[in-house]
PDB file of N, CA and C in Angstrom:
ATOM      1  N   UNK A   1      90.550 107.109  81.055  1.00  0.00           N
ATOM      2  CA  UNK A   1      90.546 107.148  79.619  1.00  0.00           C
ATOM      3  C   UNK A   1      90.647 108.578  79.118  1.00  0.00           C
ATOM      4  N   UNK A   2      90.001 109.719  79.841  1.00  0.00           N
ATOM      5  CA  UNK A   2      89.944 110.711  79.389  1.00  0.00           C
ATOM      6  C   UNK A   2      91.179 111.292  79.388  1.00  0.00           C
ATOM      7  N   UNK A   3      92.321 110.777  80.644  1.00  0.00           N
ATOM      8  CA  UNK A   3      93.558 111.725  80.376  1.00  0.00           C
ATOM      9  C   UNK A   3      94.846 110.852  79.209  1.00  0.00           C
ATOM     10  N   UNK A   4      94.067 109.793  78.507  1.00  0.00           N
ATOM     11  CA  UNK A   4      94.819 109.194  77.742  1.00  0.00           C
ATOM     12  C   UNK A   4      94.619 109.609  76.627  1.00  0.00           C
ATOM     13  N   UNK A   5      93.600 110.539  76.098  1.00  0.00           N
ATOM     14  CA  UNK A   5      92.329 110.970  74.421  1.00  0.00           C
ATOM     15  C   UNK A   5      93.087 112.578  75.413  1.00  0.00           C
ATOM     16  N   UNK A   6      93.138 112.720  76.220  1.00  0.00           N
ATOM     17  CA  UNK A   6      94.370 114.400  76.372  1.00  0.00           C
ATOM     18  C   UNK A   6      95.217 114.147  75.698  1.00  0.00           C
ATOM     19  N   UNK A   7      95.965 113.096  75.896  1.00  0.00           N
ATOM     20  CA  UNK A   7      97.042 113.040  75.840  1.00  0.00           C
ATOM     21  C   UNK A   7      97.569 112.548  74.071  1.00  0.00           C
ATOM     22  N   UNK A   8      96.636 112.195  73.441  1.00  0.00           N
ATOM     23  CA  UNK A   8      96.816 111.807  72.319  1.00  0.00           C
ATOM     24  C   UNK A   8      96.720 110.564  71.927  1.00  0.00           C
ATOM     25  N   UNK A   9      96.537 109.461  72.902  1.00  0.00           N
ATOM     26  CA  UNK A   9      96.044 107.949  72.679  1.00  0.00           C
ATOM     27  C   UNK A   9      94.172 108.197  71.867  1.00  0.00           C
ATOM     28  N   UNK A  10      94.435 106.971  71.297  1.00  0.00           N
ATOM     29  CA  UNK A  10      92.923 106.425  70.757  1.00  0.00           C
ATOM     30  C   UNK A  10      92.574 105.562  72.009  1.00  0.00           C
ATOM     31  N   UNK A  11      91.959 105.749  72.835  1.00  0.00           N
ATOM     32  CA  UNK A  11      91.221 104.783  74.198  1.00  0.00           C
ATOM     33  C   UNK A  11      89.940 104.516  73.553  1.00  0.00           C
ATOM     34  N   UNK A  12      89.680 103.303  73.755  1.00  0.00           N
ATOM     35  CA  UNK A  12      88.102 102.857  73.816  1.00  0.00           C
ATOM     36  C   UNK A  12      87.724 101.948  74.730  1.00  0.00           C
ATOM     37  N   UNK A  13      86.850 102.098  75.861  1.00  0.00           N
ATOM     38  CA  UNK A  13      86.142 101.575  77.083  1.00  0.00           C
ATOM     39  C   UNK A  13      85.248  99.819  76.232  1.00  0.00           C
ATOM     40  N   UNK A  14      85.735  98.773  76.744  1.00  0.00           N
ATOM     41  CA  UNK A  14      85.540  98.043  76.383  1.00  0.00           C
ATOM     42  C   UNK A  14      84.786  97.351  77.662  1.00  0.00           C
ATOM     43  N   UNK A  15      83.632  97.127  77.860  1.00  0.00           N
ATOM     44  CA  UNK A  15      83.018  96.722  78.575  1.00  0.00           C
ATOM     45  C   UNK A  15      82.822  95.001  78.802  1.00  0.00           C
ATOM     46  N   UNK A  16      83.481  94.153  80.007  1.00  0.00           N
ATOM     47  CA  UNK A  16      83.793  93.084  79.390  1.00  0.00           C
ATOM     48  C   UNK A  16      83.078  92.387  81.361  1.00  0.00           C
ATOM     49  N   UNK A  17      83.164  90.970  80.885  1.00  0.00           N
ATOM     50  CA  UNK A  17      82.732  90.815  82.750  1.00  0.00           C
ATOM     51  C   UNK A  17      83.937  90.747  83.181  1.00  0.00           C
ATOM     52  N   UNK A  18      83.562  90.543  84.434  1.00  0.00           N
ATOM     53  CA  UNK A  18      84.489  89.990  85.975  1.00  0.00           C
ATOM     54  C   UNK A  18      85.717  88.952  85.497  1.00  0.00           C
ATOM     55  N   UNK A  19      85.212  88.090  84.998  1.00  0.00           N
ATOM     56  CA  UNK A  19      85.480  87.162  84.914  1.00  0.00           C
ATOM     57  C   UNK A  19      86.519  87.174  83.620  1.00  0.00           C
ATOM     58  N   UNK A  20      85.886  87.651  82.490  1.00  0.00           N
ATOM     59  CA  UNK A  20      86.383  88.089  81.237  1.00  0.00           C
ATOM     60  C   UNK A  20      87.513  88.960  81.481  1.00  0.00           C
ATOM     61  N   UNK A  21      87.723  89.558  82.060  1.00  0.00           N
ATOM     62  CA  UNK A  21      88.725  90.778  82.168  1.00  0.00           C
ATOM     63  C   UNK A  21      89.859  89.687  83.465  1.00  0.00           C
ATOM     64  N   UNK A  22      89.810  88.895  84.093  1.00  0.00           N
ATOM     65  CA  UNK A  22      90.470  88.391  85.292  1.00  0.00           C
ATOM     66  C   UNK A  22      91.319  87.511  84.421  1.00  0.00           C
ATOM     67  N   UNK A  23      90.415  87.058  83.172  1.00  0.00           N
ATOM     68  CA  UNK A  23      90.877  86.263  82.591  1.00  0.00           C
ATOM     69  C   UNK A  23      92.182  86.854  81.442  1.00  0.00           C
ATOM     70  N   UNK A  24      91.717  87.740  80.919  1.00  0.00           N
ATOM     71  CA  UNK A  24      92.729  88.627  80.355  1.00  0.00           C
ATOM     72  C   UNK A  24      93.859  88.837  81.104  1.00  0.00           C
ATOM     73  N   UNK A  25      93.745  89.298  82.600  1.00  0.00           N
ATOM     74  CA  UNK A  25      94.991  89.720  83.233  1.00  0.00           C
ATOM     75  C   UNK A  25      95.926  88.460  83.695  1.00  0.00           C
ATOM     76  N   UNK A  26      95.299  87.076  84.114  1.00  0.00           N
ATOM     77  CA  UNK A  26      95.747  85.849  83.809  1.00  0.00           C
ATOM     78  C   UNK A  26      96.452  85.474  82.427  1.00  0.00           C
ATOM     79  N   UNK A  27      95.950  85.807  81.224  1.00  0.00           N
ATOM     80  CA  UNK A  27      97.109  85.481  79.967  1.00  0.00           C
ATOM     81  C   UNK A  27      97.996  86.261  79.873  1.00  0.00           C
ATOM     82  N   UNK A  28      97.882  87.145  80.812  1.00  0.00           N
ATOM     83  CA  UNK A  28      99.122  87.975  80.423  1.00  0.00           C
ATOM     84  C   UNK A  28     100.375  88.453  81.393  1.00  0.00           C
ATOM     85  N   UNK A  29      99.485  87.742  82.420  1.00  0.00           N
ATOM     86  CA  UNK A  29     100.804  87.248  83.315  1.00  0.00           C
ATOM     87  C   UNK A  29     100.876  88.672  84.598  1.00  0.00           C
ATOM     88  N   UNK A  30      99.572  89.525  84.486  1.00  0.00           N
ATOM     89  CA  UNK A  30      99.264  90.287  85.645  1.00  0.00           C
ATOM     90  C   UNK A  30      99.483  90.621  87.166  1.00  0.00           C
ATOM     91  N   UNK A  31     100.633  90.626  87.921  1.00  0.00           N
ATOM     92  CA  UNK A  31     100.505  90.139  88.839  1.00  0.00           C
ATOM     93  C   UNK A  31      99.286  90.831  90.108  1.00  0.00           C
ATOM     94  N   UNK A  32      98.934  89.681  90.854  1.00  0.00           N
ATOM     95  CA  UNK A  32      97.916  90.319  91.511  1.00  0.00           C
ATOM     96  C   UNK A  32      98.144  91.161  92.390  1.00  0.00           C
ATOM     97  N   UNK A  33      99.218  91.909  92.783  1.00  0.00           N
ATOM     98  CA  UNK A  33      99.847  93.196  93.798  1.00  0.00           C
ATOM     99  C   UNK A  33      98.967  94.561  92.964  1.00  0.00           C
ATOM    100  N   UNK A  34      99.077  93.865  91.804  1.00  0.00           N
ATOM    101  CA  UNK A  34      98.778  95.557  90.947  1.00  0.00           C
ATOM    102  C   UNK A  34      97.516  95.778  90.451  1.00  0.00           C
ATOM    103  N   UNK A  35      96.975  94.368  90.288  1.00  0.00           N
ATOM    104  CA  UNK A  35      95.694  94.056  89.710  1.00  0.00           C
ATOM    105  C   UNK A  35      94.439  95.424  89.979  1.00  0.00           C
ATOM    106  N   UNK A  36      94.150  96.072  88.955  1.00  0.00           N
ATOM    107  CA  UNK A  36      93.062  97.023  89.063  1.00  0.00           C
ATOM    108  C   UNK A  36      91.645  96.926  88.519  1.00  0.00           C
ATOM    109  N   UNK A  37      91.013  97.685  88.569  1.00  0.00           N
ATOM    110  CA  UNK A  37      89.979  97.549  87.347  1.00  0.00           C
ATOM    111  C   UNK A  37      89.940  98.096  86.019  1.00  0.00           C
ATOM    112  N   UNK A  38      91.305  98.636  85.670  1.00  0.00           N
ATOM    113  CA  UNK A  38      91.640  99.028  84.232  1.00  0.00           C
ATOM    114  C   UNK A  38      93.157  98.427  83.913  1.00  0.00           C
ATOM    115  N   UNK A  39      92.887  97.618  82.184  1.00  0.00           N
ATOM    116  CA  UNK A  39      93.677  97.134  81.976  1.00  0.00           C
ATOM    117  C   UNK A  39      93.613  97.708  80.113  1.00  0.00           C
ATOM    118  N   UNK A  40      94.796  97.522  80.058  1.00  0.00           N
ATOM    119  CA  UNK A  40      94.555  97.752  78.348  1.00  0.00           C
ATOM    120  C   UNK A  40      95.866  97.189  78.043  1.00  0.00           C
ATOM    121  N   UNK A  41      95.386  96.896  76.694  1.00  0.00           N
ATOM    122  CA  UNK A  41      96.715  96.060  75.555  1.00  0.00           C
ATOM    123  C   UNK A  41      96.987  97.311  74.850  1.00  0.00           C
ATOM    124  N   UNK A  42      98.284  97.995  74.844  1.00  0.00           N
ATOM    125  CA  UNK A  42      98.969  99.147  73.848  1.00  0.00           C
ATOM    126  C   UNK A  42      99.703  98.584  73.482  1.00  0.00           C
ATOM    127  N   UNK A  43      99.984  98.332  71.604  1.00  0.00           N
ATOM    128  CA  UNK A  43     100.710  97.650  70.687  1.00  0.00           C
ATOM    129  C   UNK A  43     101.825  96.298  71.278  1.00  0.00           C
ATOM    130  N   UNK A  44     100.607  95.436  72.209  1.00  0.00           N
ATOM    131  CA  UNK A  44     101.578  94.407  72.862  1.00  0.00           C
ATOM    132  C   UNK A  44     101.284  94.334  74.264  1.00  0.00           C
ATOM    133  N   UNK A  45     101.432  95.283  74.952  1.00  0.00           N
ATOM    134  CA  UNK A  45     101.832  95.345  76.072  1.00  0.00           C
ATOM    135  C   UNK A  45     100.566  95.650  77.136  1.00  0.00           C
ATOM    136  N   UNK A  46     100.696  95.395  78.037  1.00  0.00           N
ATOM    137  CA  UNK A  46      99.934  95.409  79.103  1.00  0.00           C
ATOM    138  C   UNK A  46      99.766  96.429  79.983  1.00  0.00           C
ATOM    139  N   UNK A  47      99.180  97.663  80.122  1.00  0.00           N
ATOM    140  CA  UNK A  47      98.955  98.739  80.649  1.00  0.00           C
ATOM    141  C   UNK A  47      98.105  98.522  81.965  1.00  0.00           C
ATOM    142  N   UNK A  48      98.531  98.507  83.403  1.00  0.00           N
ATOM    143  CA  UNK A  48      97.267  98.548  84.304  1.00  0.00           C
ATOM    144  C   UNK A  48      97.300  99.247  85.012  1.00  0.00           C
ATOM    145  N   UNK A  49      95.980  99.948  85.834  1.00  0.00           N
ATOM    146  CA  UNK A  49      95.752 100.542  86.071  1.00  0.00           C
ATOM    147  C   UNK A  49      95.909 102.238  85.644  1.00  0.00           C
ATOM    148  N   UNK A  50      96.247 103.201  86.635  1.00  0.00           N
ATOM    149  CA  UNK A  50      96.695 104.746  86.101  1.00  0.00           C
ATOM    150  C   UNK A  50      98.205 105.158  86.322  1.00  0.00           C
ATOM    151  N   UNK A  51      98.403 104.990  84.794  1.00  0.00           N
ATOM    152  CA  UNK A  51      99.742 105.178  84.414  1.00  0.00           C
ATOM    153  C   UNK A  51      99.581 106.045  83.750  1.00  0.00           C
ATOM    154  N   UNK A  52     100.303 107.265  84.067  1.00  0.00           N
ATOM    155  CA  UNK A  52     100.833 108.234  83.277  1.00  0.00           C
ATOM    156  C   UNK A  52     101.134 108.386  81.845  1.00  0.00           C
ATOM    157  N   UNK A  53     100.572 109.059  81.257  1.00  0.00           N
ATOM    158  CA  UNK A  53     100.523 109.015  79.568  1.00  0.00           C
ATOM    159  C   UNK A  53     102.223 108.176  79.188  1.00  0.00           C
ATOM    160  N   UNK A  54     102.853 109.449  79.711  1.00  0.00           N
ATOM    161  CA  UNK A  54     104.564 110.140  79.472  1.00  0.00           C
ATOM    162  C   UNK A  54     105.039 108.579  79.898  1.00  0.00           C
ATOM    163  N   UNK A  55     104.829 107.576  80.922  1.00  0.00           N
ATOM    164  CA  UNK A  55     105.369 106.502  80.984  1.00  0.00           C
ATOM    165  C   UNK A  55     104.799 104.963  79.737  1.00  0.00           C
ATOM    166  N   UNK A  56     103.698 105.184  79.483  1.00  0.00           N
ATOM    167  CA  UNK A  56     102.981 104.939  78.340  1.00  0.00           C
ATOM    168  C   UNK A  56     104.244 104.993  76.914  1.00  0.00           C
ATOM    169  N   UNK A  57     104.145 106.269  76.470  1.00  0.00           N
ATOM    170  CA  UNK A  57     105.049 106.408  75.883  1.00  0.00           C
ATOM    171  C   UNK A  57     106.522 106.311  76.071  1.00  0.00           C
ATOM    172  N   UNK A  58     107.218 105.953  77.011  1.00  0.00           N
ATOM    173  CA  UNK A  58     108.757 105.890  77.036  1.00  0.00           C
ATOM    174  C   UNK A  58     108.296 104.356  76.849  1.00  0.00           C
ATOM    175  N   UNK A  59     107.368 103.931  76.899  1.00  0.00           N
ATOM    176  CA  UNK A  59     107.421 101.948  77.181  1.00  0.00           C
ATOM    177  C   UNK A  59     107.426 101.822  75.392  1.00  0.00           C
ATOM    178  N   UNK A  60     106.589 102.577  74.786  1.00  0.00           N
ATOM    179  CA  UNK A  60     106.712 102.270  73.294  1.00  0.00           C
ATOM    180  C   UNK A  60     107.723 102.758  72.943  1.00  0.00           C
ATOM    181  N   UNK A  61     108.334 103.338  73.195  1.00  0.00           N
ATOM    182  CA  UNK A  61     109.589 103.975  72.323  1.00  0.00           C
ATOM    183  C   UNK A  61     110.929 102.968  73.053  1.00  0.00           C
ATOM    184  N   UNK A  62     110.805 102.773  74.124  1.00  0.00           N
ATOM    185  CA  UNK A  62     112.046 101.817  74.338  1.00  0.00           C
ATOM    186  C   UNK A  62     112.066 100.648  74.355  1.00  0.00           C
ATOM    187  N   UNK A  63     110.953 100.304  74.345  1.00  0.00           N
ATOM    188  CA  UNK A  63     110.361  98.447  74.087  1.00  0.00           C
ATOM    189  C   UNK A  63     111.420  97.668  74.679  1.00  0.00           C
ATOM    190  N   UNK A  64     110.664  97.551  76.173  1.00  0.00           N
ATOM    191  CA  UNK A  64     111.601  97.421  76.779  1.00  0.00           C
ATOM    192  C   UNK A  64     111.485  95.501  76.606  1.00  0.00           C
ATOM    193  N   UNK A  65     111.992  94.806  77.382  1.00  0.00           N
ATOM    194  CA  UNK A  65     111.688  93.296  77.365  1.00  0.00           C
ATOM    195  C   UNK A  65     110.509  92.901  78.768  1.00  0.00           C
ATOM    196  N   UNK A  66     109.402  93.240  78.584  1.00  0.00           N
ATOM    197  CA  UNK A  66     108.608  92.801  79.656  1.00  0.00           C
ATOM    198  C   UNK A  66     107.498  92.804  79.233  1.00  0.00           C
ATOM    199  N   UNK A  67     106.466  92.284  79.708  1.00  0.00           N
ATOM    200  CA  UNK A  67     104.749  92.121  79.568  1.00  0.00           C
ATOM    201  C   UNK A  67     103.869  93.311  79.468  1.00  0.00           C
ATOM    202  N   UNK A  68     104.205  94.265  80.777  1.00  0.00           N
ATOM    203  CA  UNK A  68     104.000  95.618  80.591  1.00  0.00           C
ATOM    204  C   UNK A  68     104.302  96.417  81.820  1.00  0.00           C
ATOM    205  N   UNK A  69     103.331  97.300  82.008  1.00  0.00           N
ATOM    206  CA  UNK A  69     103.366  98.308  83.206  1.00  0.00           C
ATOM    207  C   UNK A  69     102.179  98.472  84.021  1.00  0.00           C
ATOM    208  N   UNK A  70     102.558  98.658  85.141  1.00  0.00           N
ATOM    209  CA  UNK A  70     100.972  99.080  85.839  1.00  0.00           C
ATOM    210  C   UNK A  70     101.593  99.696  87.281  1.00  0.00           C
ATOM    211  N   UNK A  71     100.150 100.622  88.181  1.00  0.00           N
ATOM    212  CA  UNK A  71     100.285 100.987  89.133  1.00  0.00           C
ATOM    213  C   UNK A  71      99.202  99.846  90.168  1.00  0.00           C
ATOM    214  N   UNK A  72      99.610  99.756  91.142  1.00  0.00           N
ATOM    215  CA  UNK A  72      98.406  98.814  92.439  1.00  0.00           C
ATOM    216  C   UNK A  72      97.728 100.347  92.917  1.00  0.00           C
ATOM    217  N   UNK A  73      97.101 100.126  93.027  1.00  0.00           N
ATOM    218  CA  UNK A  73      95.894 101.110  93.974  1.00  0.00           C
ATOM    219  C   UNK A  73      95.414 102.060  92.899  1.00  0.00           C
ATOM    220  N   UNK A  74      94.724 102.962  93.619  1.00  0.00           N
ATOM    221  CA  UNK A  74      94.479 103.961  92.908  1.00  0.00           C
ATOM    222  C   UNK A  74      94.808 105.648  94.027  1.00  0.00           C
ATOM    223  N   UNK A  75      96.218 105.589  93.181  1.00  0.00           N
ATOM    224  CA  UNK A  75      97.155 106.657  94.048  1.00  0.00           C
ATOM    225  C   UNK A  75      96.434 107.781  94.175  1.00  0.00           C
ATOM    226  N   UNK A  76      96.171 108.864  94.580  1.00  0.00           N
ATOM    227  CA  UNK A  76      95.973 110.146  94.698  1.00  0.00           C
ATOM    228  C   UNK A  76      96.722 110.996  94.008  1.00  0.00           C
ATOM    229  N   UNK A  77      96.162 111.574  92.753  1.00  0.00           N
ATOM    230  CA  UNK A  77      97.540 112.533  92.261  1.00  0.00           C
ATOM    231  C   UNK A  77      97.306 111.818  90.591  1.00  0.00           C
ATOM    232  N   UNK A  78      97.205 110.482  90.938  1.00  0.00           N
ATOM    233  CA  UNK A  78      97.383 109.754  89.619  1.00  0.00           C
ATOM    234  C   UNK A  78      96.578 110.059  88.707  1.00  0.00           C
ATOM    235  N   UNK A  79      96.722 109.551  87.325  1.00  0.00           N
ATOM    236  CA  UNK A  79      95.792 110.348  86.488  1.00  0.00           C
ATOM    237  C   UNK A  79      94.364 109.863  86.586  1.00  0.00           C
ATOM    238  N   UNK A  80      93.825 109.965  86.672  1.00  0.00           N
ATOM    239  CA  UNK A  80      91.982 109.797  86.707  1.00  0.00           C
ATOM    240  C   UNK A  80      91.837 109.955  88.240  1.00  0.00           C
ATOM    241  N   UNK A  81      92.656 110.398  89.114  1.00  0.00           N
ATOM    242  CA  UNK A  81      92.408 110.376  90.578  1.00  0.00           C
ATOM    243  C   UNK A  81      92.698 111.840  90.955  1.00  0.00           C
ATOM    244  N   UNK A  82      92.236 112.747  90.988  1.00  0.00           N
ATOM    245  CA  UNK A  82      92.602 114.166  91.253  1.00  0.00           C
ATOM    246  C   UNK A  82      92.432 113.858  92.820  1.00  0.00           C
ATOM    247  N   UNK A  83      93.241 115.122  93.675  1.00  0.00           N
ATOM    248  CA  UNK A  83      92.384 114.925  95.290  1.00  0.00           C
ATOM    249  C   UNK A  83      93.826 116.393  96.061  1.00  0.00           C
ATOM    250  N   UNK A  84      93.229 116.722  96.921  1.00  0.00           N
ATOM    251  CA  UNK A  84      94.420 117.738  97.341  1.00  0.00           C
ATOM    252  C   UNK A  84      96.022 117.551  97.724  1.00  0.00           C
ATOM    253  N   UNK A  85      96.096 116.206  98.215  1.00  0.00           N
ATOM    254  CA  UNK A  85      97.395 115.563  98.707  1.00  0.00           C
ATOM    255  C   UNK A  85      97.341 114.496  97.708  1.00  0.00           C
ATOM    256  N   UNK A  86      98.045 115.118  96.603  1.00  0.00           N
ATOM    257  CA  UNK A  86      98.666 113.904  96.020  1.00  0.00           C
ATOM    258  C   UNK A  86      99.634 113.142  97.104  1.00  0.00           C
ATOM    259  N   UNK A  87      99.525 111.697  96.409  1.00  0.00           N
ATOM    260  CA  UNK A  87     100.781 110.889  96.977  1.00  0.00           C
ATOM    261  C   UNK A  87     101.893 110.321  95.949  1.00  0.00           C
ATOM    262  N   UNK A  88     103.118 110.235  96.260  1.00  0.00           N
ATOM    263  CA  UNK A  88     103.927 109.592  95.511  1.00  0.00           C
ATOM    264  C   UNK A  88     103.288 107.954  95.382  1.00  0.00           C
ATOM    265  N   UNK A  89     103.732 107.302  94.362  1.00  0.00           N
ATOM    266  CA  UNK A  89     103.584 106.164  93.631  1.00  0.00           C
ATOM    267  C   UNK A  89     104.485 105.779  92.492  1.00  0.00           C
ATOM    268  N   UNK A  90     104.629 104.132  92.656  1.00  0.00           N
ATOM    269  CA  UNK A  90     105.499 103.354  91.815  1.00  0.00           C
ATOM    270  C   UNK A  90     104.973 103.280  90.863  1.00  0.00           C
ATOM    271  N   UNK A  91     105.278 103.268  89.500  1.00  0.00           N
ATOM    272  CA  UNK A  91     105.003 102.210  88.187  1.00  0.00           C
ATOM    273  C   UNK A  91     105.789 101.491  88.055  1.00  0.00           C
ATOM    274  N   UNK A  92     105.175  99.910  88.492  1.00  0.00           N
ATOM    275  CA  UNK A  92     105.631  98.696  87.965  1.00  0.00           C
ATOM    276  C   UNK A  92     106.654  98.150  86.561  1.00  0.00           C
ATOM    277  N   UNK A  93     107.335  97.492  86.546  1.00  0.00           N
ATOM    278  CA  UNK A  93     107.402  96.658  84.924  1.00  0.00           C
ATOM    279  C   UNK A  93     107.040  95.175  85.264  1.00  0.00           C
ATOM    280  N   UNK A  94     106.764  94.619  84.494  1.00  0.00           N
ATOM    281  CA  UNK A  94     106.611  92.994  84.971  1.00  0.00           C
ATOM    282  C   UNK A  94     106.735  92.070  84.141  1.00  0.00           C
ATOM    283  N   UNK A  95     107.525  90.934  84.004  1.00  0.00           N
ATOM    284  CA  UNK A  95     107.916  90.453  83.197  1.00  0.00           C
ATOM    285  C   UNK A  95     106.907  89.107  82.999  1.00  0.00           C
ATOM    286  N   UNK A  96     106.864  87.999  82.427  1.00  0.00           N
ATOM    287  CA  UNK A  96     105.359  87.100  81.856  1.00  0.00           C
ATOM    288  C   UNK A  96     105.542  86.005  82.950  1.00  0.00           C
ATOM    289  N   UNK A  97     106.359  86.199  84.002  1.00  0.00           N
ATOM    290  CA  UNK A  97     106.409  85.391  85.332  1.00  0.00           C
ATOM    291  C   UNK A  97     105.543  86.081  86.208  1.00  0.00           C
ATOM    292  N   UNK A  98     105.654  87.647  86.251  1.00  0.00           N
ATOM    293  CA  UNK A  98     105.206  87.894  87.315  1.00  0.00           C
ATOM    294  C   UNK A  98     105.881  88.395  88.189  1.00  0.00           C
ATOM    295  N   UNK A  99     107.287  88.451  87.751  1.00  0.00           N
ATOM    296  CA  UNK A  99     108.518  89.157  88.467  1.00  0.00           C
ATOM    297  C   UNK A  99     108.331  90.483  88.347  1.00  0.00           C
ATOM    298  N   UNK A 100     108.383  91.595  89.200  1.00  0.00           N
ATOM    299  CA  UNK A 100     108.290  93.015  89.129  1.00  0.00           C
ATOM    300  C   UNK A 100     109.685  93.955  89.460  1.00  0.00           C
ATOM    301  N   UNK A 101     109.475  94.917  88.845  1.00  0.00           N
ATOM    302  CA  UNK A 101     110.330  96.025  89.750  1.00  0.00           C
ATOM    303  C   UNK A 101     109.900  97.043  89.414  1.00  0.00           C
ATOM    304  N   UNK A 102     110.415  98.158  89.765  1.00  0.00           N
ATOM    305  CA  UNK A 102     110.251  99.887  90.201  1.00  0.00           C
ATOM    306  C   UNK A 102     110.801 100.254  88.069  1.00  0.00           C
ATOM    307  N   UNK A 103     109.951 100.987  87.766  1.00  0.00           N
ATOM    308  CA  UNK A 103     109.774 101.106  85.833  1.00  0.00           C
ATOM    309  C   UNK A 103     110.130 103.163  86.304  1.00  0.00           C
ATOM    310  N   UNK A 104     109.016 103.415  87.261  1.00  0.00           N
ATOM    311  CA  UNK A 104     109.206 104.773  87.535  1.00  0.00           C
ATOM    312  C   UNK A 104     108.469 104.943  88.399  1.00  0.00           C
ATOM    313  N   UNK A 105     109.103 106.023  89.550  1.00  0.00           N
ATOM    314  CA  UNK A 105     108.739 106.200  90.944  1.00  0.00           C
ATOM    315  C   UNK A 105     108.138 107.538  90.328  1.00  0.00           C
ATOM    316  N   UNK A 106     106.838 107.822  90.811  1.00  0.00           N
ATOM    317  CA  UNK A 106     105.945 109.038  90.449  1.00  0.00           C
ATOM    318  C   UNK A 106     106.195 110.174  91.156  1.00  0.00           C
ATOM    319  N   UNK A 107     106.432 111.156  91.365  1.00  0.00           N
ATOM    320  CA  UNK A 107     105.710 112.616  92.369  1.00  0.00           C
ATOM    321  C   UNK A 107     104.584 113.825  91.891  1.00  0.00           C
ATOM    322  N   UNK A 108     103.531 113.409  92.019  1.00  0.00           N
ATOM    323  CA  UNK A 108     102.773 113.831  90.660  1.00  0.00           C
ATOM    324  C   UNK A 108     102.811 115.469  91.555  1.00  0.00           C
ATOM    325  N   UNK A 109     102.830 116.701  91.113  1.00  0.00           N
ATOM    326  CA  UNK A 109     102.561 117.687  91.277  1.00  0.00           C
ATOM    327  C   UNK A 109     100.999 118.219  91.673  1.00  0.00           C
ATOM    328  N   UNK A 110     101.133 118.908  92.683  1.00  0.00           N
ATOM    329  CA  UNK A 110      99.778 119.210  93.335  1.00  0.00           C
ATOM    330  C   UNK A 110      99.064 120.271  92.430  1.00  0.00           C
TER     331      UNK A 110
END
């Protein structure tokens, strides 16, 4: 959250259960490859896990046709994950099936 309030988003930590939040990523068509413990709705869309502000924003500005975006794991490098060896990482798109592909391949800078 904190590198999203850097970045110029309004984030607010919504504290919800297990169950409550599984259920969210179920209406919205989540697939479970990517499934994290952070999810957020930005004007529509489905944000999961640590996605890069800058991909955040190309998704609102090009509105694209899909559910949303997300990363699986929690990459090294990624934003809320600092560590010495970053690793490269995918961001997802996914459409309300559950169908995925490659949105943007990461190389986050060390």
């Amino acid at each position: 959250m904190v590198h999203l309030q850097d970045e110029g988003f309004k984030a607010q930590v919504v504290e919800v259960s297990e169950t409550r939040l599984q259920g969210v990523k179920n209406k919205f068509g989540v697939p479970s490859t990517i499934r994290t413990c952070h999810t957020a709705i930005v004007d529509g869309y489905v944000v999961e896990g640590h996605v890069p502000a800058e991909l955040i924003r190309r998704l609102l500005k090009d509105r694209p046709d899909v559910v949303g975006i997300g990363v699986a794991g929690m990459p090294t490098g990624s934003p809320g994950m600092p560590g010495r060896n970053p690793e490269a990482y995918d961001v997802y798109a996914f459409d309300k099936n559950g169908r995925m592909e490659v949105y943007e391949h990461v190389t986050p800078r060390p």
